[in-house]
N, C-alpha and C. Protein backbone atom coordinates (compact mmCIF):
# COMPACT_ATOMS: atom_id res chain seq x y z
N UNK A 1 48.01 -39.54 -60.06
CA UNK A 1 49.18 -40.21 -59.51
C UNK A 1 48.71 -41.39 -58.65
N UNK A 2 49.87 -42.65 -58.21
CA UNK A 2 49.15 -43.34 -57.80
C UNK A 2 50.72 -43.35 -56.54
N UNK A 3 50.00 -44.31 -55.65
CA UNK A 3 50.92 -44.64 -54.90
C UNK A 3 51.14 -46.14 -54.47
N UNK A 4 52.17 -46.73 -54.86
CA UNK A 4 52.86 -48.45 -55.06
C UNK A 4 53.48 -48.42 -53.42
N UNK A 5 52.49 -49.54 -52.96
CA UNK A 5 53.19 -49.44 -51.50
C UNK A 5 54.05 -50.82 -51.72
N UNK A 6 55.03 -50.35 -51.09
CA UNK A 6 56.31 -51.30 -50.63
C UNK A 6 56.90 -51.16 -49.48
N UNK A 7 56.00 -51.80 -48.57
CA UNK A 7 56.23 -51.62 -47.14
C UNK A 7 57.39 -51.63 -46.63
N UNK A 8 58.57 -51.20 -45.71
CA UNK A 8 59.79 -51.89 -44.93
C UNK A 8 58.82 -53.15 -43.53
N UNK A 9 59.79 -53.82 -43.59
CA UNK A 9 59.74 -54.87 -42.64
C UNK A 9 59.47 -53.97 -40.85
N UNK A 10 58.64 -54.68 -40.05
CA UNK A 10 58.04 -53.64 -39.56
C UNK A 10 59.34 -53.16 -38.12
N UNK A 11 60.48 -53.90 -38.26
CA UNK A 11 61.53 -53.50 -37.44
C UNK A 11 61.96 -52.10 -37.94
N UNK A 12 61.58 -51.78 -38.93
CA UNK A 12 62.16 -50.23 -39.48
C UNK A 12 61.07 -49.12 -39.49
N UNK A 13 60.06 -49.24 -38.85
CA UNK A 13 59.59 -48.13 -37.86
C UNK A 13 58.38 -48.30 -36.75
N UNK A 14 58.48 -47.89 -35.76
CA UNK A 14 57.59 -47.61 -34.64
C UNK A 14 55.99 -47.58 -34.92
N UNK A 15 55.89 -49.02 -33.82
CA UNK A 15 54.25 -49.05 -34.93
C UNK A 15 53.65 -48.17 -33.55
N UNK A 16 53.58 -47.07 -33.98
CA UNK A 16 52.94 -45.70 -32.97
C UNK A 16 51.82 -45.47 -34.05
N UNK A 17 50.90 -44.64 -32.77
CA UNK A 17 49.81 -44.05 -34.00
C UNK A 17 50.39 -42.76 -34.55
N UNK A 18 50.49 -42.46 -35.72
CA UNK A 18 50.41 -40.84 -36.31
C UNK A 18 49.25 -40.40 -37.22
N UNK A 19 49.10 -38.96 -36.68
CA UNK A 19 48.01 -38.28 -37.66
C UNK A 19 49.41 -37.24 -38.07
N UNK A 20 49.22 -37.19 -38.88
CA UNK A 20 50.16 -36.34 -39.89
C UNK A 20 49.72 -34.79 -39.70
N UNK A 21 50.38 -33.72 -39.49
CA UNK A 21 50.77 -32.90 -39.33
C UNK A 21 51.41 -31.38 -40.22
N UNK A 22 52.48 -32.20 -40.96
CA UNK A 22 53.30 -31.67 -41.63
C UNK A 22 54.20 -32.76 -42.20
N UNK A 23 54.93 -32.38 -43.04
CA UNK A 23 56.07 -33.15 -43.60
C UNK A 23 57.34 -32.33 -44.00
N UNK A 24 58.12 -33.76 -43.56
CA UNK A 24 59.77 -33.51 -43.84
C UNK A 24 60.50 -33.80 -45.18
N UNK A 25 61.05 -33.08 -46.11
CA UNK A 25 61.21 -33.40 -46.71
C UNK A 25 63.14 -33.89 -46.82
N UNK A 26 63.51 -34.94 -47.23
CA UNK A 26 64.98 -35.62 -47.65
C UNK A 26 65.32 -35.79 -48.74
N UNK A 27 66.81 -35.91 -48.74
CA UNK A 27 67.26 -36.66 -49.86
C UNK A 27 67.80 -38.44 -49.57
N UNK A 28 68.01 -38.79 -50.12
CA UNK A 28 68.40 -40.17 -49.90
C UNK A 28 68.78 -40.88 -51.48
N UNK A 29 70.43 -41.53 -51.29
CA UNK A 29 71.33 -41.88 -52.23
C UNK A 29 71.74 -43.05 -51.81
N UNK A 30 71.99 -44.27 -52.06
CA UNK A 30 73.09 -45.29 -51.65
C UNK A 30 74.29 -45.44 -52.33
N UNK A 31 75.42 -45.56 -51.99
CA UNK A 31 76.78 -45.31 -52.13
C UNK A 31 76.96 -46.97 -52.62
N UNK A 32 76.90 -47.30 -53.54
CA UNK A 32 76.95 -48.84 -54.67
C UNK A 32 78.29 -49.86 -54.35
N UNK A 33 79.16 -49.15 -53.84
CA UNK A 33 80.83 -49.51 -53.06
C UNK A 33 80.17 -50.02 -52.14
N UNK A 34 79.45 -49.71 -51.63
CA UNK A 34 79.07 -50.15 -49.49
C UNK A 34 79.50 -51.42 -49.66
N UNK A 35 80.91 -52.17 -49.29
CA UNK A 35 80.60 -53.48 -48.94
C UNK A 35 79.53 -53.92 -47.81
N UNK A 36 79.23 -53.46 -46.79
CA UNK A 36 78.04 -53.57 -45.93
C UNK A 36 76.32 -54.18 -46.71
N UNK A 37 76.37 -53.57 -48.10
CA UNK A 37 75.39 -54.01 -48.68
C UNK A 37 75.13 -54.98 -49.33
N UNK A 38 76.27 -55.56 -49.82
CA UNK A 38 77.08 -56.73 -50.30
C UNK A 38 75.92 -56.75 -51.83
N UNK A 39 76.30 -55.61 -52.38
CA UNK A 39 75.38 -55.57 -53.45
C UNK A 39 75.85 -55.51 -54.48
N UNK A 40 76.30 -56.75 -55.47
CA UNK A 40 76.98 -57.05 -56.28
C UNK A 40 76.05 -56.16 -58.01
N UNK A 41 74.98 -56.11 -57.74
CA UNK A 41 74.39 -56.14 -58.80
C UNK A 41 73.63 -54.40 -58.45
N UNK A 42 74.08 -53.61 -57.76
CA UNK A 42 73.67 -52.47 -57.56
C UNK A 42 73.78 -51.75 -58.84
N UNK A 43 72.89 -51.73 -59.67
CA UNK A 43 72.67 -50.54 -60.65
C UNK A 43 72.95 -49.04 -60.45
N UNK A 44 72.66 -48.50 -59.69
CA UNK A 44 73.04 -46.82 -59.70
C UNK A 44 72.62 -46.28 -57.74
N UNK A 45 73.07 -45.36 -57.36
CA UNK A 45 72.81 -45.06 -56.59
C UNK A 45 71.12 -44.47 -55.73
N UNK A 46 70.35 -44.32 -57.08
CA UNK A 46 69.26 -44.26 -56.89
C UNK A 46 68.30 -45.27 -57.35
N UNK A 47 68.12 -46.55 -57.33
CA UNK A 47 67.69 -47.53 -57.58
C UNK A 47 66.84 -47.82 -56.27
N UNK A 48 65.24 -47.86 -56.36
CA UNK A 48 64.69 -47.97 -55.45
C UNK A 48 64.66 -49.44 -54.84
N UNK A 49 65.12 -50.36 -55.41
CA UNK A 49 65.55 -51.71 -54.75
C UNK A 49 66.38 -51.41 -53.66
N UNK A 50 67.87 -50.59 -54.36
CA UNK A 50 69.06 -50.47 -53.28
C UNK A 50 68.54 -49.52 -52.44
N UNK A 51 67.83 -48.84 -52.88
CA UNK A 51 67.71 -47.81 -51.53
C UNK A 51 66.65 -48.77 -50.07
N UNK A 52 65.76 -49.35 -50.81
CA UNK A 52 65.02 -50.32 -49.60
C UNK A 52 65.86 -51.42 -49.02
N UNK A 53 66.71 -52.02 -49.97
CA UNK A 53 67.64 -52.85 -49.11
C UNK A 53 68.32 -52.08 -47.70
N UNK A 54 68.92 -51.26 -48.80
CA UNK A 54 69.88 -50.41 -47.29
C UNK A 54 68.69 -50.03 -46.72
N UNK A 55 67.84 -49.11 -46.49
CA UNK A 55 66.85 -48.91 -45.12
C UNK A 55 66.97 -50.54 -44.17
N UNK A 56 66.61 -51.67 -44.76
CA UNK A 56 66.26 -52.62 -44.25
C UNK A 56 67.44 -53.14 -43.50
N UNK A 57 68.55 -52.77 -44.09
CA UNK A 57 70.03 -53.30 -43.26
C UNK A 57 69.96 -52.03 -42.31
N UNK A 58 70.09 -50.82 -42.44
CA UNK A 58 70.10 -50.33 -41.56
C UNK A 58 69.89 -50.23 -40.03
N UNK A 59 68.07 -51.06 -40.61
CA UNK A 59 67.43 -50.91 -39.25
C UNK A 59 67.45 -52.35 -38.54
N UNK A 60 67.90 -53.48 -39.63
CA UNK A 60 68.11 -54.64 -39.06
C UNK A 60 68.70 -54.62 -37.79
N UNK A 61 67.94 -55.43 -36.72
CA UNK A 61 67.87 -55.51 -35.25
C UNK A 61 69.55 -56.58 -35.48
N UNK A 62 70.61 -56.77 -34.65
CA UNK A 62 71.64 -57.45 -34.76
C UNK A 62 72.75 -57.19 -34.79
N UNK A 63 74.02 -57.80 -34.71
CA UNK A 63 75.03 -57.65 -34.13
C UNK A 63 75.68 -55.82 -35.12
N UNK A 64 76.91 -55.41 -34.21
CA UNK A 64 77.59 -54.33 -34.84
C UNK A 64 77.95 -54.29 -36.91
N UNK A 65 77.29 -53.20 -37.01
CA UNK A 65 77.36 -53.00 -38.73
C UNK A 65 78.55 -52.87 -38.47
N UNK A 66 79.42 -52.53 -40.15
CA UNK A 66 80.93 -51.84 -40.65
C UNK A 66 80.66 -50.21 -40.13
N UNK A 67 81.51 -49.52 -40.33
CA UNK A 67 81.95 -48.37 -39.86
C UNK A 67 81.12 -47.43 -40.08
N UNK A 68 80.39 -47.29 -41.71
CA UNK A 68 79.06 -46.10 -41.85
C UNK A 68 77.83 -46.78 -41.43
N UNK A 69 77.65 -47.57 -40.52
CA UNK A 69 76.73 -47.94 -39.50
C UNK A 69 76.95 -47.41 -38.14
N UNK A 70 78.09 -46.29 -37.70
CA UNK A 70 78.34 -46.43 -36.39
C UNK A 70 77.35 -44.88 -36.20
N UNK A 71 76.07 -44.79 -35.18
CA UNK A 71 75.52 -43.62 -34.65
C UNK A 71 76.48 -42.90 -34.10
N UNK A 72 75.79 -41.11 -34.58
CA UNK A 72 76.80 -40.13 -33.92
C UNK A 72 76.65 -40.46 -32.17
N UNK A 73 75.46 -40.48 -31.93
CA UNK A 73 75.38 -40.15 -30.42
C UNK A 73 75.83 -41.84 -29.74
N UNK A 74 76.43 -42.58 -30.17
CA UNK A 74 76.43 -44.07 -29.40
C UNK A 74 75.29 -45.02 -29.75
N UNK A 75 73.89 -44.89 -29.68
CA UNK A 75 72.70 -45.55 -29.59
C UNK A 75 72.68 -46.52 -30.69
N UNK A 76 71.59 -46.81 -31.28
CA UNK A 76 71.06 -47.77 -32.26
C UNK A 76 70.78 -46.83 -33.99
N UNK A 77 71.23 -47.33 -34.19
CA UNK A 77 70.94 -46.31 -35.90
C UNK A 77 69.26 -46.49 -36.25
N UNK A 78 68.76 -45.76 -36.53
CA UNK A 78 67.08 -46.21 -37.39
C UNK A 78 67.51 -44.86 -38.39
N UNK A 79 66.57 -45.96 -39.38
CA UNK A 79 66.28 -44.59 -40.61
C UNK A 79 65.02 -45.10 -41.33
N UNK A 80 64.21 -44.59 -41.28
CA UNK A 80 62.57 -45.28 -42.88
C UNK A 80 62.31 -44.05 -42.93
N UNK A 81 61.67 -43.94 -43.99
CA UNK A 81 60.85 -42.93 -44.81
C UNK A 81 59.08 -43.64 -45.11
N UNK A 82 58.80 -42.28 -44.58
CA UNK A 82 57.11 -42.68 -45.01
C UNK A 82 57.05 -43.20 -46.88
N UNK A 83 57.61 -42.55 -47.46
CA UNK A 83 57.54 -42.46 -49.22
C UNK A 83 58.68 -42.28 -49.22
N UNK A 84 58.90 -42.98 -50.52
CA UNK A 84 60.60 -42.76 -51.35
C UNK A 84 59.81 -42.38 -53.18
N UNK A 85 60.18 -41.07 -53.45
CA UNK A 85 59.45 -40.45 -54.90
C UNK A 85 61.57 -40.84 -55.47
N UNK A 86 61.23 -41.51 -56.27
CA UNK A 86 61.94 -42.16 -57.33
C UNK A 86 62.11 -41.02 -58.35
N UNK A 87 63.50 -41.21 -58.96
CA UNK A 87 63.66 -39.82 -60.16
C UNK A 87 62.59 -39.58 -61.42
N UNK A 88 62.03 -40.79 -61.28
CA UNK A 88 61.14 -40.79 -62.42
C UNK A 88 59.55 -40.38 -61.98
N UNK A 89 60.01 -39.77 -60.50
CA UNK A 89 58.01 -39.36 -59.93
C UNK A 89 57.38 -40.12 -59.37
N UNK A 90 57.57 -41.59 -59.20
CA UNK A 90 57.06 -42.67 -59.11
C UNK A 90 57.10 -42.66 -57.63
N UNK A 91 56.03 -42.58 -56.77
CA UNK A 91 55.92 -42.87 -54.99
C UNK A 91 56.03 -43.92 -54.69
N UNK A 92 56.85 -44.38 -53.78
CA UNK A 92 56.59 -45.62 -53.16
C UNK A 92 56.58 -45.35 -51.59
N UNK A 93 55.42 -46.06 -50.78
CA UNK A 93 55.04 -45.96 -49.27
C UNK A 93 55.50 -47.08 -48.70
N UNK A 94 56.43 -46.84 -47.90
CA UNK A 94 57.61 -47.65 -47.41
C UNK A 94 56.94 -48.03 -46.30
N UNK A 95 56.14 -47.06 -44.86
CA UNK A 95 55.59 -47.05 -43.70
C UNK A 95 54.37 -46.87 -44.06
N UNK A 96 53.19 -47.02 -43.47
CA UNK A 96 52.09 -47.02 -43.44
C UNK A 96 51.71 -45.02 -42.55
N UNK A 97 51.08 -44.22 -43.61
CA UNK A 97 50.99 -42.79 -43.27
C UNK A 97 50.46 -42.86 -41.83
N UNK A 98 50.13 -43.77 -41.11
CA UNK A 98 49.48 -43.51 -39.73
C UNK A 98 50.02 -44.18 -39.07
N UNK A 99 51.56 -44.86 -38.94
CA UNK A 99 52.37 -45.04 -38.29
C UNK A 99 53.87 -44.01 -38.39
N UNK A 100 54.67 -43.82 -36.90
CA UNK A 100 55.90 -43.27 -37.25
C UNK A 100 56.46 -43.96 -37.70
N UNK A 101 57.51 -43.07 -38.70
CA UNK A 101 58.75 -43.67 -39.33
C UNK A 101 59.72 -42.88 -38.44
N UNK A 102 61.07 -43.56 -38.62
CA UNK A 102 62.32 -42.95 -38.02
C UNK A 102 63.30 -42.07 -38.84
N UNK A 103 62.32 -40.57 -39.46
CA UNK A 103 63.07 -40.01 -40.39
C UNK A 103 63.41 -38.45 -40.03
N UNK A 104 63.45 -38.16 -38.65
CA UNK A 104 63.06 -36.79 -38.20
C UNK A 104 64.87 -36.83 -37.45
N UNK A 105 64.82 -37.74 -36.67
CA UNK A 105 66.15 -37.84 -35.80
C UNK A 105 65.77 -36.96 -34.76
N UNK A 106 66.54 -36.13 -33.31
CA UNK A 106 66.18 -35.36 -32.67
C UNK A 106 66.18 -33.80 -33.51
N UNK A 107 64.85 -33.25 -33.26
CA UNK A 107 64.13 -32.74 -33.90
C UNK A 107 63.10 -31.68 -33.15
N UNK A 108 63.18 -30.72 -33.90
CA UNK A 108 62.24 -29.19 -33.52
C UNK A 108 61.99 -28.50 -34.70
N UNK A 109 60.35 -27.96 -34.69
CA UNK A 109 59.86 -27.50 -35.83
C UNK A 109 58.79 -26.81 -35.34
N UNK A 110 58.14 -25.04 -35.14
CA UNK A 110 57.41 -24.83 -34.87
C UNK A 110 57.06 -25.17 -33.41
N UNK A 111 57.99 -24.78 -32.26
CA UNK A 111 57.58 -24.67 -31.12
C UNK A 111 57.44 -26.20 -30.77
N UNK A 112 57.78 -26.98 -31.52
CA UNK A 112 57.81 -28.69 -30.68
C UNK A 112 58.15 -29.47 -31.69
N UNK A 113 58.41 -30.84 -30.59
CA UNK A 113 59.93 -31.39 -30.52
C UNK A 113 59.47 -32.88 -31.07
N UNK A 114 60.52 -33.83 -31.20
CA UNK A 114 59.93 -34.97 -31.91
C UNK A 114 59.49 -35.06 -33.20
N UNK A 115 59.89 -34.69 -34.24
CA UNK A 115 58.89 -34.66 -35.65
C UNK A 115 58.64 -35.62 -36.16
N UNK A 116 58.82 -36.98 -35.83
CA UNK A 116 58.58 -38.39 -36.15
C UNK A 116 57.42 -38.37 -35.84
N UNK A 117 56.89 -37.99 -34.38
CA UNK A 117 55.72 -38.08 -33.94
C UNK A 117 54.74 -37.61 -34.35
N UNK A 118 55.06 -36.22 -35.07
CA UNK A 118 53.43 -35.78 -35.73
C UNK A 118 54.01 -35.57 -37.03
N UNK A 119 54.95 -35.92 -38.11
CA UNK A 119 54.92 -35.60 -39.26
C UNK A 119 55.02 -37.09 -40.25
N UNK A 120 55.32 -36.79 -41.76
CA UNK A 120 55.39 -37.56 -42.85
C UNK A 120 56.36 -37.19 -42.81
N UNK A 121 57.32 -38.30 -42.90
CA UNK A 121 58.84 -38.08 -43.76
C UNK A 121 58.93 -38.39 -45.11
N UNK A 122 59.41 -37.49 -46.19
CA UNK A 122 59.30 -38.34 -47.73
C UNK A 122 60.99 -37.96 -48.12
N UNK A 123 61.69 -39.08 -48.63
CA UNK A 123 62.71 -38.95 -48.93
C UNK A 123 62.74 -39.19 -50.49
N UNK A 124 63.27 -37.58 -51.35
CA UNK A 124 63.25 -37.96 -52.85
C UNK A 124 64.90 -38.59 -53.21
N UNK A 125 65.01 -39.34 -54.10
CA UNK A 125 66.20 -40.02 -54.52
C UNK A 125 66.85 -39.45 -54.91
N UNK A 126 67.97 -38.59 -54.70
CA UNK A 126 68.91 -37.64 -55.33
C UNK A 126 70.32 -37.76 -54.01
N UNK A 127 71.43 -36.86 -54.55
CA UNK A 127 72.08 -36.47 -53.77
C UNK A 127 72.48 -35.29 -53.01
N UNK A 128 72.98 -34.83 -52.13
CA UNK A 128 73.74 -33.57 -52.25
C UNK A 128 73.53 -32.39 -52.84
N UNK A 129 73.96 -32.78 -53.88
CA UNK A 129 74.59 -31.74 -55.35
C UNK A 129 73.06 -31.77 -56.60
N UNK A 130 72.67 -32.54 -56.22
CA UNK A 130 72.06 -33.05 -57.68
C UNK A 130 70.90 -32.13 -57.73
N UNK A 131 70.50 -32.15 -58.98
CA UNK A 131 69.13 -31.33 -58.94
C UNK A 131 68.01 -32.27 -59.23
N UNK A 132 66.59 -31.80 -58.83
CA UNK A 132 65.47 -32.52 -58.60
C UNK A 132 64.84 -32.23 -59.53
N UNK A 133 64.41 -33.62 -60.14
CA UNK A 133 63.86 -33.61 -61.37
C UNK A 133 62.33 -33.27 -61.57
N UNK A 134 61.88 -32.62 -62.44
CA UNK A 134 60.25 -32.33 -62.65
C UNK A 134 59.46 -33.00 -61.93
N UNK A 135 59.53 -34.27 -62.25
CA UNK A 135 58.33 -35.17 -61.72
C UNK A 135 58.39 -35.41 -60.58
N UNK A 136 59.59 -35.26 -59.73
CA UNK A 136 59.78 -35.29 -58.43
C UNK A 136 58.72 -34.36 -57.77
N UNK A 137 59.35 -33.28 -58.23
CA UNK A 137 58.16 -32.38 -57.49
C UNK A 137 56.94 -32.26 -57.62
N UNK A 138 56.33 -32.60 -58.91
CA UNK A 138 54.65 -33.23 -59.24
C UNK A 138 54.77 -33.93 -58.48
N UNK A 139 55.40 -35.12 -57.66
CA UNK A 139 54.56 -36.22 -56.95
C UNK A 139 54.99 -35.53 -55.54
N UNK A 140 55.95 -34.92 -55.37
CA UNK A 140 55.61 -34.18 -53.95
C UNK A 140 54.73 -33.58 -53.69
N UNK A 141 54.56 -32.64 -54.47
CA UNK A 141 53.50 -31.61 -54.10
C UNK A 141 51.58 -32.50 -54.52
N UNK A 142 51.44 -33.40 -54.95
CA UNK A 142 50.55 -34.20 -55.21
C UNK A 142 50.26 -35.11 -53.83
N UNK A 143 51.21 -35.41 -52.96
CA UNK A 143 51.50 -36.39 -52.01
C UNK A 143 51.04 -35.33 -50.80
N UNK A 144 51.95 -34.14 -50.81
CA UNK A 144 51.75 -33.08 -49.83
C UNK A 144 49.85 -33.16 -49.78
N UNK A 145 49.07 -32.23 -50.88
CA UNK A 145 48.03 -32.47 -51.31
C UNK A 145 47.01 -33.74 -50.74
N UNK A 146 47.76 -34.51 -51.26
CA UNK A 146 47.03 -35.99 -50.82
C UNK A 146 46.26 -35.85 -49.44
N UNK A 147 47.33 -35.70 -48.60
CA UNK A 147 47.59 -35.79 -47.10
C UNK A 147 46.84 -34.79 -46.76
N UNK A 148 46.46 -33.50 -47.27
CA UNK A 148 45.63 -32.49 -46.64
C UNK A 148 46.62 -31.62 -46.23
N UNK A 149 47.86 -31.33 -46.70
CA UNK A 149 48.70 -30.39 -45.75
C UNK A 149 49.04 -29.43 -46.90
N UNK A 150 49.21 -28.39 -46.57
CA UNK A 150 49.40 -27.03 -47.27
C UNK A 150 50.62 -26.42 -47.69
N UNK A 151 51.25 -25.59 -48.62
CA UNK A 151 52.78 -25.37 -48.92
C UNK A 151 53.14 -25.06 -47.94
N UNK A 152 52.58 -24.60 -46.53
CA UNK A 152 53.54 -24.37 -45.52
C UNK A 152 53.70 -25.53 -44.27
N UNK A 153 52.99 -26.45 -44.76
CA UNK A 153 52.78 -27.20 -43.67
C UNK A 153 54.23 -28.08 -44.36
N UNK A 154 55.10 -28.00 -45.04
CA UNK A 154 56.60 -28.82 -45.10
C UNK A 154 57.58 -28.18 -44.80
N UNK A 155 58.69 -28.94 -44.78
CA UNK A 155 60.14 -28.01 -44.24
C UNK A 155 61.38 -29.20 -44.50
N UNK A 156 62.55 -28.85 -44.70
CA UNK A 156 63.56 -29.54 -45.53
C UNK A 156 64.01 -30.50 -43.89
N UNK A 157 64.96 -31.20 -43.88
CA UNK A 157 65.46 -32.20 -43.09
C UNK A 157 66.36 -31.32 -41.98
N UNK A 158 67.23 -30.19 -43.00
CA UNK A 158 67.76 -29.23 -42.09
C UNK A 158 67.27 -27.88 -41.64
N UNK A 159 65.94 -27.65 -41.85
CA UNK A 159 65.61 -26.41 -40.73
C UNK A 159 64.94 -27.19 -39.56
N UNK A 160 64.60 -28.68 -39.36
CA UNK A 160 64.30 -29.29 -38.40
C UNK A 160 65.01 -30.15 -37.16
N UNK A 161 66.30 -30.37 -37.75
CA UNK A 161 67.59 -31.00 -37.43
C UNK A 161 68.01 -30.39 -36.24
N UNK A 162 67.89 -31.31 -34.89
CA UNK A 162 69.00 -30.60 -34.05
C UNK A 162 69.89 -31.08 -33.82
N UNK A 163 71.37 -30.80 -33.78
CA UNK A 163 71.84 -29.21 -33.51
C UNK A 163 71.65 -28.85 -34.78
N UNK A 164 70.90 -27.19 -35.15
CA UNK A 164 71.01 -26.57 -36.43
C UNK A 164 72.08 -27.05 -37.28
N UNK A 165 72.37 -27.36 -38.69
CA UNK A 165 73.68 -28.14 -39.68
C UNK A 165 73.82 -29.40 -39.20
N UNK A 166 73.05 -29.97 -38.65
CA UNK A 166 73.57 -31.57 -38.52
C UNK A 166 72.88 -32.31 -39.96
N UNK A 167 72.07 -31.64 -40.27
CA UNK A 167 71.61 -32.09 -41.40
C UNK A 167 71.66 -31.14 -43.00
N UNK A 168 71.68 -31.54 -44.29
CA UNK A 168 71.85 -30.90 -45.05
C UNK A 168 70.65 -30.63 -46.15
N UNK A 169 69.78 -32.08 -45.82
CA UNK A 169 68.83 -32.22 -47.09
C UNK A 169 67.32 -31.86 -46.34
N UNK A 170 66.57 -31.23 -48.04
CA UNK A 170 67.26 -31.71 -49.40
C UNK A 170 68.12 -30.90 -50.00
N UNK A 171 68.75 -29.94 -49.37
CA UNK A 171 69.59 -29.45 -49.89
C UNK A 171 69.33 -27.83 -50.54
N UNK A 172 70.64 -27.42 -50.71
CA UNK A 172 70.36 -25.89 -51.46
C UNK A 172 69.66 -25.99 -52.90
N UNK A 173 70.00 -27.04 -53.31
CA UNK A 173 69.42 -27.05 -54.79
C UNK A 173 67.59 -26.95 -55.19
N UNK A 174 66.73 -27.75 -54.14
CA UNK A 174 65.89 -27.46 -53.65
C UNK A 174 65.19 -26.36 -53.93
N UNK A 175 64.49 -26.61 -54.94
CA UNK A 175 63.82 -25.07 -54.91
C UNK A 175 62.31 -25.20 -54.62
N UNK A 176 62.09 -24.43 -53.42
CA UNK A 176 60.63 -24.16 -52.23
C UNK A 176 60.09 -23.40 -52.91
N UNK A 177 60.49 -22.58 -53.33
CA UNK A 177 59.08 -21.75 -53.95
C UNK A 177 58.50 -22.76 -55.61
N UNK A 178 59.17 -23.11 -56.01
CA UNK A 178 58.24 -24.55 -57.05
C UNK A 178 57.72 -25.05 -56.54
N UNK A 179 58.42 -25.71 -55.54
CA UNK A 179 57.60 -26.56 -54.74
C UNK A 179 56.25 -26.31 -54.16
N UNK A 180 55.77 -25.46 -53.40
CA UNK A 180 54.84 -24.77 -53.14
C UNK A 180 54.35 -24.23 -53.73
N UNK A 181 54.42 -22.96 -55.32
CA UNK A 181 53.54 -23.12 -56.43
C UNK A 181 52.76 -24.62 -56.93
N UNK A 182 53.56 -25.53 -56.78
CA UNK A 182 52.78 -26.73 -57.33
C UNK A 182 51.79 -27.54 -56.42
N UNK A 183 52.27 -27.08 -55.40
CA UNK A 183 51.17 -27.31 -54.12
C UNK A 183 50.09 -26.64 -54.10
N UNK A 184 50.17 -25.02 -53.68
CA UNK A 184 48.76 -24.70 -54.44
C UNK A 184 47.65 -24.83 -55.40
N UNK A 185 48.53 -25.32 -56.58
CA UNK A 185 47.93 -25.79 -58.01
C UNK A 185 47.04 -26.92 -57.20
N UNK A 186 47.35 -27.90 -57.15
CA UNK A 186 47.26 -29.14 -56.60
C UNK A 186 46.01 -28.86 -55.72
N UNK A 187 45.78 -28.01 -54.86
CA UNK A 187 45.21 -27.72 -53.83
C UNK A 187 43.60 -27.12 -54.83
N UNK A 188 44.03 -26.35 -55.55
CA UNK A 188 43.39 -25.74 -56.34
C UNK A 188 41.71 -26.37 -57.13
């Protein structure tokens, strides 16, 4: 496997040092309607163009977004992902693995707090509902691998999320024990 870096612009994450830890795993979809994205030519909701645009509007420093820009808690919205694994398996490294990204939100995992600070965030392209395709999980568990971290060293977006249910992904569909068989392999 290889990995195609396509950096975000460096306003979309914290140039902190990280040694990686563990990783978070997401989903991440763009909604093709967003007038906010003003994306006339949006192909599908998982199109790794649209999905880096929106990160990049997201985190764009500047005046008040439309309405699914407004933060729950008041503050400033951030969102990047270390990697975005594309439906077709394909990695792309959005942040540089030894800088934070802003993909943890307030966060607890294993007795401490912050998971931006010591983890990888990888967000695979799906939704909700959807199920995760083969190759997805070959390049997760290849990526996991990569990094030196072990089937237990990951955890979904919502067993890390505080308050517990503020978050959903990647979801029930998600299946951890593949995931982690293919990690071992990998390891192997």
């Amino acid at each position: 496997m290889r990995i195609i870096e396509r950096h975000l612009p460096a306003f979309c994450y914290r140039d902190a040092p990280l040694n990686p830890e563990g990783l978070i795993v997401h989903w991440i979809s763009v909604n093709p309607d967003a007038p906010e994205l003003n994306a006339e030519s949006v192909a599908d909701s998982y199109g790794v163009d649209d999905i880096w645009n929106f990160l990049v509007e997201l985190n764009r420093p500047g005046p008040e977004k439309g309405p699914i820009w407004k933060p729950m808690d008041g503050g400033r919205l951030w969102g990047s992902y270390h990697y975005l694994i594309s439906r077709a398996g394909d990695i792309y490294q959005l942040v540089p693995p030894n800088r934070q990204a802003y993909h943890a939100g307030k966060s607890e995992w294993r007795g401490r707090v912050n998971c931006n600070g010591w983890t990888l965030g990888v967000a695979l392209a799906g939704g909700r509902d959807d199920d995760y395709e083969p190759a997805q999980y070959e390049a997760l568990a290849w990526l996991t691998s990569h990094h030196g971290l072990g089937p237990w060293a990951t955890a979904g977006h919502d067993e890390v999320a505080i308050p517990q249910g503020r978050r959903q992904d990647p979801g029930r569909q998600f299946d951890w024990q593949h995931f982690r068989h293919l990690v071992r392999q990998e390891a192997a």
